[in-house]
Each structure stands twice: as C-alpha cells, then as structure tokens.
C-alpha atoms as a PDB file:
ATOM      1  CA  UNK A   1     -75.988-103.104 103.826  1.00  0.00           C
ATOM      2  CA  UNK A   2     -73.106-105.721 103.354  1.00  0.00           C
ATOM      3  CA  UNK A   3     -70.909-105.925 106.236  1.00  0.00           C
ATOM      4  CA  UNK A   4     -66.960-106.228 105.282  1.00  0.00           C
ATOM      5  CA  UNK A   5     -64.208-108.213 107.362  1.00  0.00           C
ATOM      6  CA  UNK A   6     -60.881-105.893 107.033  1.00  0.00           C
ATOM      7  CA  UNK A   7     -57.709-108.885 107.609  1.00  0.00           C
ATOM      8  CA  UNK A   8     -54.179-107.883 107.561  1.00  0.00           C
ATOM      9  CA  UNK A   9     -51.268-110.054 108.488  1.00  0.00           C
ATOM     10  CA  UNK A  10     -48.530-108.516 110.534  1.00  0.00           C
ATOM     11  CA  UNK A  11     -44.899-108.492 111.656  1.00  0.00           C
ATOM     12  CA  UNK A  12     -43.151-106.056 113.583  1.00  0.00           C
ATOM     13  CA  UNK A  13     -44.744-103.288 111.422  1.00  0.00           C
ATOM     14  CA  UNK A  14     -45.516-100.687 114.087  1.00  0.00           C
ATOM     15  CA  UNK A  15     -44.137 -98.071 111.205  1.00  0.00           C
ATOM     16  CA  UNK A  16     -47.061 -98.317 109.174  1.00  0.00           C
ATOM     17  CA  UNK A  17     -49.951-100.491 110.745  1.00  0.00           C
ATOM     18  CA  UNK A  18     -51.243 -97.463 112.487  1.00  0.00           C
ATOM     19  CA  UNK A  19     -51.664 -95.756 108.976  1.00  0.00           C
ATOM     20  CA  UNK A  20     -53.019 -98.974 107.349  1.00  0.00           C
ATOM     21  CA  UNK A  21     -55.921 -99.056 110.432  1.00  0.00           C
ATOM     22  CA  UNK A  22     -56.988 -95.400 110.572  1.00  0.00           C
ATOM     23  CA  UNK A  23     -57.562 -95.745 106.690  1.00  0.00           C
ATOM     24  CA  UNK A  24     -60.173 -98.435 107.434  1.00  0.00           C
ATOM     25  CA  UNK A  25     -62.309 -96.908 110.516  1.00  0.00           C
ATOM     26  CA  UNK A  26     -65.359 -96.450 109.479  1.00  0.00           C
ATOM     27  CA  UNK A  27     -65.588 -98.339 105.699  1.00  0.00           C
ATOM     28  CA  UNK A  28     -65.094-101.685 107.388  1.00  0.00           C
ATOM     29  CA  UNK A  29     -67.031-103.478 110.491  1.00  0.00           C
ATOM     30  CA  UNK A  30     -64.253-105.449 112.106  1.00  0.00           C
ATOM     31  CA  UNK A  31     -60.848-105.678 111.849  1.00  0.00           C
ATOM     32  CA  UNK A  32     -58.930-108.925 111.759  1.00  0.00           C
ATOM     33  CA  UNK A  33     -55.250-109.239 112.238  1.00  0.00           C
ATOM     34  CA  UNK A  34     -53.082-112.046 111.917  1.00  0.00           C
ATOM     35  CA  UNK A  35     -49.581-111.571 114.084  1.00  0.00           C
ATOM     36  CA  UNK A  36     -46.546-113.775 114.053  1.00  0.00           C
ATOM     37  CA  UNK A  37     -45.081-112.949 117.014  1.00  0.00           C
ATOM     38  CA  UNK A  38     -44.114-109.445 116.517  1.00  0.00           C
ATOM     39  CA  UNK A  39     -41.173-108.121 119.278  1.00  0.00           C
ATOM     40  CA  UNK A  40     -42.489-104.389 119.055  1.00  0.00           C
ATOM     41  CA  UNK A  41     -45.818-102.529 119.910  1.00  0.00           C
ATOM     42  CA  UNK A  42     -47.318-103.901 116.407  1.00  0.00           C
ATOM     43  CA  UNK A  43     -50.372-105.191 118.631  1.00  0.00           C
ATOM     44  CA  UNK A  44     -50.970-102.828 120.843  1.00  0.00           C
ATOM     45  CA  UNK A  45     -51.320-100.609 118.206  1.00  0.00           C
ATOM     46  CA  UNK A  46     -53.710-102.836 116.311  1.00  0.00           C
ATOM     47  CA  UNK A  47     -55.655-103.299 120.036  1.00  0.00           C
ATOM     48  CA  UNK A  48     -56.175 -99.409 119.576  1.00  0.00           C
ATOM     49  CA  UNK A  49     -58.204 -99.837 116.293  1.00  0.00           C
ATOM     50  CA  UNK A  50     -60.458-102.600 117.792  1.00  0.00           C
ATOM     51  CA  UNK A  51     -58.974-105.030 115.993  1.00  0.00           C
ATOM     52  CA  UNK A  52     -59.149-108.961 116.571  1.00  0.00           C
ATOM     53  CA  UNK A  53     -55.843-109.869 117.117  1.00  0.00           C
ATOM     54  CA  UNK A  54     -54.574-113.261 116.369  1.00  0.00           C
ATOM     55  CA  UNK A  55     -51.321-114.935 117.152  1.00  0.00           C
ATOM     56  CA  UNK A  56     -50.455-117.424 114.241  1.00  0.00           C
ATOM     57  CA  UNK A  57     -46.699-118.680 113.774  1.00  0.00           C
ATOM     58  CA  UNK A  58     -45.581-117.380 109.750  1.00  0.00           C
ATOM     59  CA  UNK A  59     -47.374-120.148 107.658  1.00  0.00           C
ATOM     60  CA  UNK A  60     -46.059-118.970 104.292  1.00  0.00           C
ATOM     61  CA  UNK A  61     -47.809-115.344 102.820  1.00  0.00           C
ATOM     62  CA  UNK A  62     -50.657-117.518 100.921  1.00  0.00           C
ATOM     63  CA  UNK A  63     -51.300-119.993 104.214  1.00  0.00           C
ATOM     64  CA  UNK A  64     -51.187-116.961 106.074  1.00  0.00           C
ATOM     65  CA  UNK A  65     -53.450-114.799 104.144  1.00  0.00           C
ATOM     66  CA  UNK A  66     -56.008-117.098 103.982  1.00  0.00           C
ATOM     67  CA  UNK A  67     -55.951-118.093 107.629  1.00  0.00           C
ATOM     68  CA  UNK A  68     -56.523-114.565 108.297  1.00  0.00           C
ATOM     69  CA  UNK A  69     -59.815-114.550 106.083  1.00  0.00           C
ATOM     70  CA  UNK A  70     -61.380-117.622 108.155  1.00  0.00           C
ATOM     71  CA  UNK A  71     -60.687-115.667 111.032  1.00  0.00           C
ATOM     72  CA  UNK A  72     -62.986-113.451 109.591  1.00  0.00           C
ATOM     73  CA  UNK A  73     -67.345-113.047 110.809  1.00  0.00           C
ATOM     74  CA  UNK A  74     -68.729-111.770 107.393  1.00  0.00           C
ATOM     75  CA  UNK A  75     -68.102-113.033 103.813  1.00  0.00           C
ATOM     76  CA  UNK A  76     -66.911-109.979 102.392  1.00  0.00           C
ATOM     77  CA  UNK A  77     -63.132-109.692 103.173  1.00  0.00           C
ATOM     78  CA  UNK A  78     -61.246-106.485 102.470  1.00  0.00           C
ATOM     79  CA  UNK A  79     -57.474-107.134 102.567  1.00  0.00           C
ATOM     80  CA  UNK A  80     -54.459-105.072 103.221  1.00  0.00           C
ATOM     81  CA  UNK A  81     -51.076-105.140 103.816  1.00  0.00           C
ATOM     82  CA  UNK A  82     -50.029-103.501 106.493  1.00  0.00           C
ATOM     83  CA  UNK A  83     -47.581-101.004 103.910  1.00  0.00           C
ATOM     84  CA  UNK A  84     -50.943 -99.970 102.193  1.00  0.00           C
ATOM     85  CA  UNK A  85     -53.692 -98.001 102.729  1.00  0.00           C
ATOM     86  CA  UNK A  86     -57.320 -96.657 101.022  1.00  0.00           C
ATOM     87  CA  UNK A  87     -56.722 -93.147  99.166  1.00  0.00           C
ATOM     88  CA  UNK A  88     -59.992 -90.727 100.040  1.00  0.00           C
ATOM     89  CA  UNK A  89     -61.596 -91.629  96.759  1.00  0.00           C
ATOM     90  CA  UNK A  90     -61.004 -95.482  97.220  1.00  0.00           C
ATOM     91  CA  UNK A  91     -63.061 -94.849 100.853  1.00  0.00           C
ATOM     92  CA  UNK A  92     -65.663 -93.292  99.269  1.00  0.00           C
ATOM     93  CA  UNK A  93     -65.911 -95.955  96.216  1.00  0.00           C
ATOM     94  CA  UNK A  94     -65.824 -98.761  98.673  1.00  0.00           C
ATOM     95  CA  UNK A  95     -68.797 -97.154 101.268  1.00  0.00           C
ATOM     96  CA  UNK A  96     -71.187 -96.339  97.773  1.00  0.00           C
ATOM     97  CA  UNK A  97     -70.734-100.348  96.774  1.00  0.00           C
ATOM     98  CA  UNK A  98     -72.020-101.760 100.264  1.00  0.00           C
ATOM     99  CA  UNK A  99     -75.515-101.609  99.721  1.00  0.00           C
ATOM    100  CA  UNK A 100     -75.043-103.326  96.395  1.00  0.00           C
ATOM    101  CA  UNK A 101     -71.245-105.211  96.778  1.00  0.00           C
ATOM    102  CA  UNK A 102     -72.879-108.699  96.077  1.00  0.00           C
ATOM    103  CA  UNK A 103     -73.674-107.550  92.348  1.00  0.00           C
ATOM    104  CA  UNK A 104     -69.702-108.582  91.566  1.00  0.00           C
ATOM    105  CA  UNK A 105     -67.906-111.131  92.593  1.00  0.00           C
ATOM    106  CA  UNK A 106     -64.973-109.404  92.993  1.00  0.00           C
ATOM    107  CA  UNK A 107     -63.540-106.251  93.179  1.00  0.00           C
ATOM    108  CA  UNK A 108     -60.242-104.765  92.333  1.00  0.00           C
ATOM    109  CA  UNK A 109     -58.488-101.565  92.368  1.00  0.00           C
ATOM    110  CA  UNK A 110     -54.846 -99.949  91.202  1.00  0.00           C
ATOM    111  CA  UNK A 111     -52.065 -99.959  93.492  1.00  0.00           C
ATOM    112  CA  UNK A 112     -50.313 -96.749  93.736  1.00  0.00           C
ATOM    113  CA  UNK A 113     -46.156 -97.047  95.406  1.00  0.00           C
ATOM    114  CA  UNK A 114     -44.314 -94.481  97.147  1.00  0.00           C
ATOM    115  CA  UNK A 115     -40.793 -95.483  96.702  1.00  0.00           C
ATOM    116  CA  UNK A 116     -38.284 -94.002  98.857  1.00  0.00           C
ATOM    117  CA  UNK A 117     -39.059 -90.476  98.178  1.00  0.00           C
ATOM    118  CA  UNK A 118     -41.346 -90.702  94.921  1.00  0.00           C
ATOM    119  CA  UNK A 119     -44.882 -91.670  94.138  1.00  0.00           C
ATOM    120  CA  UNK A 120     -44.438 -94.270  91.142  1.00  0.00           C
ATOM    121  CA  UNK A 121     -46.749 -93.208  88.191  1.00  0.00           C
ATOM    122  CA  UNK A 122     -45.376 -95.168  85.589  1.00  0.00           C
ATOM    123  CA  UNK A 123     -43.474 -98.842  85.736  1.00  0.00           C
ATOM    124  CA  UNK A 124     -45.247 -99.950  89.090  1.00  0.00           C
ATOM    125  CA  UNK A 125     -48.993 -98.666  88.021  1.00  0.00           C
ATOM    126  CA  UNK A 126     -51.349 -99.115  87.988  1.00  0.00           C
ATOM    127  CA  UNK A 127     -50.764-102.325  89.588  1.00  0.00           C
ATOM    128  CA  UNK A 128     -54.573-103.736  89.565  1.00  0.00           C
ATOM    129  CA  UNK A 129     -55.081-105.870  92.547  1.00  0.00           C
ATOM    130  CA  UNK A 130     -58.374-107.660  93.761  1.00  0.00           C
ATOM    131  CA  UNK A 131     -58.530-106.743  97.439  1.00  0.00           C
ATOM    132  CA  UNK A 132     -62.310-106.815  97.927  1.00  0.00           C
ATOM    133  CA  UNK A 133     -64.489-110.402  97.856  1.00  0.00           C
ATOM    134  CA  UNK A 134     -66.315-112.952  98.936  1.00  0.00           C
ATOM    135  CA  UNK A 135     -64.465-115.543 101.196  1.00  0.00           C
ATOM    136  CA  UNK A 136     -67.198-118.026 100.064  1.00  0.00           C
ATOM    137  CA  UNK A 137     -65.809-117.552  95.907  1.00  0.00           C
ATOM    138  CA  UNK A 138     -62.162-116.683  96.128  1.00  0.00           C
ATOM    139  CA  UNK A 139     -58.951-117.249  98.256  1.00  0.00           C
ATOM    140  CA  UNK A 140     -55.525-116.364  97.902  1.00  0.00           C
ATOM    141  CA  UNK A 141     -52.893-118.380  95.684  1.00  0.00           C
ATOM    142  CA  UNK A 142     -50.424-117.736  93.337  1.00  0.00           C
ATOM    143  CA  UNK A 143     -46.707-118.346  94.660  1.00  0.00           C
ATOM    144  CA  UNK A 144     -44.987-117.563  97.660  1.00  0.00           C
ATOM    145  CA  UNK A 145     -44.038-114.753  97.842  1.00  0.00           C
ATOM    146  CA  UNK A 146     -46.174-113.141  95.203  1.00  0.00           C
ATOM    147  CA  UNK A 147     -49.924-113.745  96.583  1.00  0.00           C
ATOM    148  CA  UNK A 148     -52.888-112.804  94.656  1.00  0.00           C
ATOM    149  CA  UNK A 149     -56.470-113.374  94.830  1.00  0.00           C
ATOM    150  CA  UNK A 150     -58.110-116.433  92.926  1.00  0.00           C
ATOM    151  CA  UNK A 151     -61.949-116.266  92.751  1.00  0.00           C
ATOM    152  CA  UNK A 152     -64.195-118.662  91.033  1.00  0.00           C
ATOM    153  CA  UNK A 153     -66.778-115.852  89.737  1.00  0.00           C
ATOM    154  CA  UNK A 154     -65.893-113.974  86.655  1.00  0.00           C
ATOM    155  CA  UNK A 155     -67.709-110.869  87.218  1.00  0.00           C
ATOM    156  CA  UNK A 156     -65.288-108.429  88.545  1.00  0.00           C
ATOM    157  CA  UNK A 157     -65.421-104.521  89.188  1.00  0.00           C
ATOM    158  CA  UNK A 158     -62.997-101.762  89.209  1.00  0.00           C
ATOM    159  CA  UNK A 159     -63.114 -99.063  91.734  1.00  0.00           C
ATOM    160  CA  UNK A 160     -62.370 -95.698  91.690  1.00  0.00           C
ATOM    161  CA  UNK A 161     -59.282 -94.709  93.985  1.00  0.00           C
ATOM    162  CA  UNK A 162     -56.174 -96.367  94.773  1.00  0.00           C
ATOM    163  CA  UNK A 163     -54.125 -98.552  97.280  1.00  0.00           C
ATOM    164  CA  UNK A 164     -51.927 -96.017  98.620  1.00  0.00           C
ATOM    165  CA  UNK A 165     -48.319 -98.592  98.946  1.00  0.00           C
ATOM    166  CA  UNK A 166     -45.362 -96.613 100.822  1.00  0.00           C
ATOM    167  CA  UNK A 167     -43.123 -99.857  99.804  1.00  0.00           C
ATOM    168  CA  UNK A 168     -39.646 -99.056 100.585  1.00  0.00           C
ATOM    169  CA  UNK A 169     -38.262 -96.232 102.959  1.00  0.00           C
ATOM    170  CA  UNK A 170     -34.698 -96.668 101.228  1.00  0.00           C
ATOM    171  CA  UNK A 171     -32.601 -99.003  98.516  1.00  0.00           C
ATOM    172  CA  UNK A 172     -30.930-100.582 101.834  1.00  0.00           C
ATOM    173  CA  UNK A 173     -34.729-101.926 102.268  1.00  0.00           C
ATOM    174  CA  UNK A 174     -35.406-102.916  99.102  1.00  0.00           C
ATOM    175  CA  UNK A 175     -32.163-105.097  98.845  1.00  0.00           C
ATOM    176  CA  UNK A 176     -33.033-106.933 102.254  1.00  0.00           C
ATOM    177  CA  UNK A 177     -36.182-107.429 100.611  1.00  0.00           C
ATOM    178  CA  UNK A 178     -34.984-109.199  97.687  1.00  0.00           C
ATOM    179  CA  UNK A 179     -32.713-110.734  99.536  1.00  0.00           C
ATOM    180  CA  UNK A 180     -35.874-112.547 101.508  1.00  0.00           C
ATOM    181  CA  UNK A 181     -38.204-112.802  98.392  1.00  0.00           C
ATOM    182  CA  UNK A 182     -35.381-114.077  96.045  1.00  0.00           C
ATOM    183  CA  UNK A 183     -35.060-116.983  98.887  1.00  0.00           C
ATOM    184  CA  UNK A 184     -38.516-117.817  98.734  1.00  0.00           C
ATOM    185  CA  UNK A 185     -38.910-117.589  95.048  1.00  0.00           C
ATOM    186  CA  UNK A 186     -35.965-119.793  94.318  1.00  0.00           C
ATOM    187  CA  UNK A 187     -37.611-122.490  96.667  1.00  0.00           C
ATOM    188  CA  UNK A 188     -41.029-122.455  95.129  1.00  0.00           C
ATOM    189  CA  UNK A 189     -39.154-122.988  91.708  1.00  0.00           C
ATOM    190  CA  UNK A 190     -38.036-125.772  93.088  1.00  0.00           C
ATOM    191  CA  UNK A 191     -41.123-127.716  94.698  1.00  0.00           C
ATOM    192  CA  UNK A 192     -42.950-126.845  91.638  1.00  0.00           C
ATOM    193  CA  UNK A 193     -40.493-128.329  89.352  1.00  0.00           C
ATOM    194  CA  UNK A 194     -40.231-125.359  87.170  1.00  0.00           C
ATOM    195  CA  UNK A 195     -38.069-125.088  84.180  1.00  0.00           C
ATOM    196  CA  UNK A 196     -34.994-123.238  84.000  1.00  0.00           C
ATOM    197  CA  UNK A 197     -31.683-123.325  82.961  1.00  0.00           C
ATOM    198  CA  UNK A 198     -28.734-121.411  83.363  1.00  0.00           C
ATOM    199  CA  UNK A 199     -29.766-118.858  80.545  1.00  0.00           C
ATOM    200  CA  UNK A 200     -32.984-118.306  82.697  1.00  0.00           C
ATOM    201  CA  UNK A 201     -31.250-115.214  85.224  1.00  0.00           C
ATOM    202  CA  UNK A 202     -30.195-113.070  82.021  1.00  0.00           C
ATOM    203  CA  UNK A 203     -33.661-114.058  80.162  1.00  0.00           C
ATOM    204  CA  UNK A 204     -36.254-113.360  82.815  1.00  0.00           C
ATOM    205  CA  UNK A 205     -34.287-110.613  84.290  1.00  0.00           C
ATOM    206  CA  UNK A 206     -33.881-108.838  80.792  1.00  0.00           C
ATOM    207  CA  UNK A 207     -37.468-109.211  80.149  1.00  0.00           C
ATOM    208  CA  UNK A 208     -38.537-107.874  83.798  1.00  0.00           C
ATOM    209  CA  UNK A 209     -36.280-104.375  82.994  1.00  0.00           C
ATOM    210  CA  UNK A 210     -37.728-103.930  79.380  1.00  0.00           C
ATOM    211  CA  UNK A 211     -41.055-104.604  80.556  1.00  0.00           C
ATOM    212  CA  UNK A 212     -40.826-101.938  83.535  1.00  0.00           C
ATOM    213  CA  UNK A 213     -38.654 -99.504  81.857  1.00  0.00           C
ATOM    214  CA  UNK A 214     -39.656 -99.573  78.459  1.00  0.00           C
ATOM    215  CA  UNK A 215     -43.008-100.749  78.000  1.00  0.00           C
ATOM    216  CA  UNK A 216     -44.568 -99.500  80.915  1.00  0.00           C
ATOM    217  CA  UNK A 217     -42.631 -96.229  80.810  1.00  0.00           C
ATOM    218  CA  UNK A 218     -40.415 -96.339  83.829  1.00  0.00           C
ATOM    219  CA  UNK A 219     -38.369 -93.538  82.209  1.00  0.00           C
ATOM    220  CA  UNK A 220     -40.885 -91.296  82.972  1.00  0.00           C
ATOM    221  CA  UNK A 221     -40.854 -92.176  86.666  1.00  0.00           C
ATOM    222  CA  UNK A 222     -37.307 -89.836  86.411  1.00  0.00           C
ATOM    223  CA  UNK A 223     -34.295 -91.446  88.410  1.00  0.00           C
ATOM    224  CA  UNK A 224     -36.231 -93.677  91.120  1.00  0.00           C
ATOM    225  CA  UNK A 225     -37.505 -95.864  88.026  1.00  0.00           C
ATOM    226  CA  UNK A 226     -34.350 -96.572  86.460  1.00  0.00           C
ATOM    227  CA  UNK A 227     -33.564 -97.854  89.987  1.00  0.00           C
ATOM    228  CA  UNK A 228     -36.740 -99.720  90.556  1.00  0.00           C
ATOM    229  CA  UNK A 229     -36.628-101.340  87.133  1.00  0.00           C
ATOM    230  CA  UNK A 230     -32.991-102.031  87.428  1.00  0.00           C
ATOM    231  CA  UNK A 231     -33.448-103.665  91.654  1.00  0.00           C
ATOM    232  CA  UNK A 232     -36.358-105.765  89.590  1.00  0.00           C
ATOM    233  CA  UNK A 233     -33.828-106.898  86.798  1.00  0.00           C
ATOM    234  CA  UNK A 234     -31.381-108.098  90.413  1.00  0.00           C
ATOM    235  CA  UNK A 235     -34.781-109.762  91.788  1.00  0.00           C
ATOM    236  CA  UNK A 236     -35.345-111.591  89.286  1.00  0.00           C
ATOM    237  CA  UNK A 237     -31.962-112.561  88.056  1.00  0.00           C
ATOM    238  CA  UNK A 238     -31.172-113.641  92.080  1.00  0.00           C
ATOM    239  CA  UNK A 239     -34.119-115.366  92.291  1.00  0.00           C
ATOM    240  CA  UNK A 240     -33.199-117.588  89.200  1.00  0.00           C
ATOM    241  CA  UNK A 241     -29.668-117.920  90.087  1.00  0.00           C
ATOM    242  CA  UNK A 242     -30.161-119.207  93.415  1.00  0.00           C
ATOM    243  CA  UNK A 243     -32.609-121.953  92.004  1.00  0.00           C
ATOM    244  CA  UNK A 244     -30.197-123.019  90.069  1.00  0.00           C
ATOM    245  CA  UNK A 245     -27.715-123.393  92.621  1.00  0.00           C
ATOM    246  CA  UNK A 246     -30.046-124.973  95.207  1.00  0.00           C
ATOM    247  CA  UNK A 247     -30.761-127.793  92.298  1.00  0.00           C
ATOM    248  CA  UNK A 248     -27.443-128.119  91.585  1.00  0.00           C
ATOM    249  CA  UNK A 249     -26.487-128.378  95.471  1.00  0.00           C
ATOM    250  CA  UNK A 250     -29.067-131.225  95.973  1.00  0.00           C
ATOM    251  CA  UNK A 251     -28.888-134.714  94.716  1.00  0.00           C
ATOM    252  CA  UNK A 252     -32.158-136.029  95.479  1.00  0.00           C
ATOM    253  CA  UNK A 253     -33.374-132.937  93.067  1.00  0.00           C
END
C-alpha cells in the first residue's frame, strides 16, 4: 500500500485547521505543515494531530506550497488548505485507491464552498482541483495567488467525493480577501508583462459575472450567488485597475 504525505500551509488559522486535520487521520501517514509565524494556537493545534510542523517565513502561495511538499517523506502528496476538508465519500475514495494510486498520475476531485451561510451548488462547482500526486511528476504553479497543480503525466483520475471549502464566514471577509488577492494579482500582471489596457477592468470583470452567473448558473445558487458572482466581477475589476495604476505610477515600467 502507497503511503501519502498530507502538507498544508498555515497562518493564524486556528478556526479551521483543527477541522482540516481530523478529516485526514487515518487516510494519510504523516502530516506536514508549513507555518509562517502564526501569533495564535495554529501549531499547537497542528502538534495535536502529529503533525510535522515547520516554520517557513511566507514565500509567495506557489514557493510556499511546494516547499511544503519537499518537506514531505513519501512521493504521494495530498494537499489541503487549511479552509478545506475530505467529505466521507472523498475518505473512502482516497483509502480504496492506495493499493493501486500509482496507476494515475494524478488525481483530482470537485471542490464544494460553503459561503457565509450556503453550500454553493452552482457558480463555484464543481471546482475540479488536483490535490492528490506524485511529488516526483507534478508541482504547484500557476500565478500567485491562484495556485494549481502542474504535473508532467497525462493520465489523471477523478474521485468520488468532494473538498468540503467553508471559504468565507461573512462579505466583511471576502472583501479583505480581495483586497489581499487583488494586490497580489495586480503585481504578477506586472512581472509577467501581461497585456492590459484600461478597457481590461470592465472586460475581464464582465466576463467573470456572465461566466459565474449565467453560464454556470449562479442564479440558482438563490441570493448568496448573485453576491458571489457580483464580489468576483469587484475581484477582478480591482485586480485590473490596480495594475494599471501601479504601471502607470512607475517609470522604469
């Protein structure tokens, strides 16, 4: 049987680690998590699961992600935020596979988000997410901050069950949020060199609310996705804006 590294990067999350932990005993066989230098009792709480804790300053999600997974003893990494955790049936899929997990390589498996007071069945799922694979095949990449999982093999599986995400506890948290993200997003536009002009806010924005709302049936999702498509619209148009100020604001760009 395949042994499977669980790493999870952490910051003053002592809400929701505990959850994310108890929904790994006994499908994983160790427990790896990456700290940056949480203030409250984020690693004691991790110290109660067993797990390997490991002070790293904030490298960037990607750096951080992946430092986590060469932390890690055995090949096959399991990762989690510390906002998620495996449904019952996702357990279950996940402990039939470990006899067998090196016949893919990859697996990946819907994300399911409680939003405020709401499961979201509609504009955020199912949000398909590799989470399961072999550090020796795939890493993370993307941009910062929207991380995903980049594996060389081409043979990937779906599981049955889903991510259980319990994203935001109220609007107040999801505007901090994109507050932070839109920062981070605006400066990876920038290294990158991406293109974008000042019709880009309305454009990408417009797009992002049609997509949600429209196309994947956020309407459906009842009040809380008209305001989840409609915060994504503000993500993206913030996000855009600020790029476009930052350029602006810097000569050598």
């Amino acid at each position: 049987m395949a042994k499977i590294s669980a790493c999870i990067i952490s910051f003053n999350e002592e809400k929701k680690i505990e959850d994310c932990l108890k929904s790994l005993v006994g499908i994983v066989d160790e427990i790896i998590v990456v700290d940056s230098n949480s203030s409250d009792n984020t690693v004691n709480l991790a110290k109660n699961y067993a797990a390997t804790v490991i002070n790293q300053d904030f490298l960037g999600y990607i750096e951080q992600k992946n430092f986590a997974v060469q932390q890690a003893s055995h090949d096959w990494i399991l990762s989690l935020d510390c906002d998620e955790r495996l449904s019952p049936e996702l357990q279950k899929a996940i402990i039939a596979i470990k006899d067998n997990v090196a016949a893919f390589d990859a697996y990946r498996m819907p994300r399911k988000t409680f939003y405020v007071y709401q499961w979201l069945n509609h504009c955020w799922y199912p949000d398909l997410k590799i989470r399961l694979f072999n550090k020796q095949t795939a890493q993370w990449g993307g941009t910062n901050p929207h991380d995903h999982i980049i594996t060389s093999g081409e043979n990937i599986n779906q599981l049955n069950g889903d991510i259980y995400h319990y994203s935001f506890d109220s609007i107040s948290d999801h505007l901090k949020t994109i507050d932070k993200f839109t920062e981070i997003g605006a400066e990876e536009l920038i290294r990158k060199n991406k293109s974008f002009n000042i019709f880009s806010p309305i454009t990408h924005a417009s797009w992002t609310f049609i997509k949600l709302y429209v196309l994947k049936r956020g309407f459906m999702d009842g009040f809380a996705g008209f305001v989840v498509s409609t915060l994504s619209f503000m993500h993206v148009f913030v996000k855009y804006s600020k790029a476009i100020i930052k350029r602006k604001g810097s000569p050598s760009r």
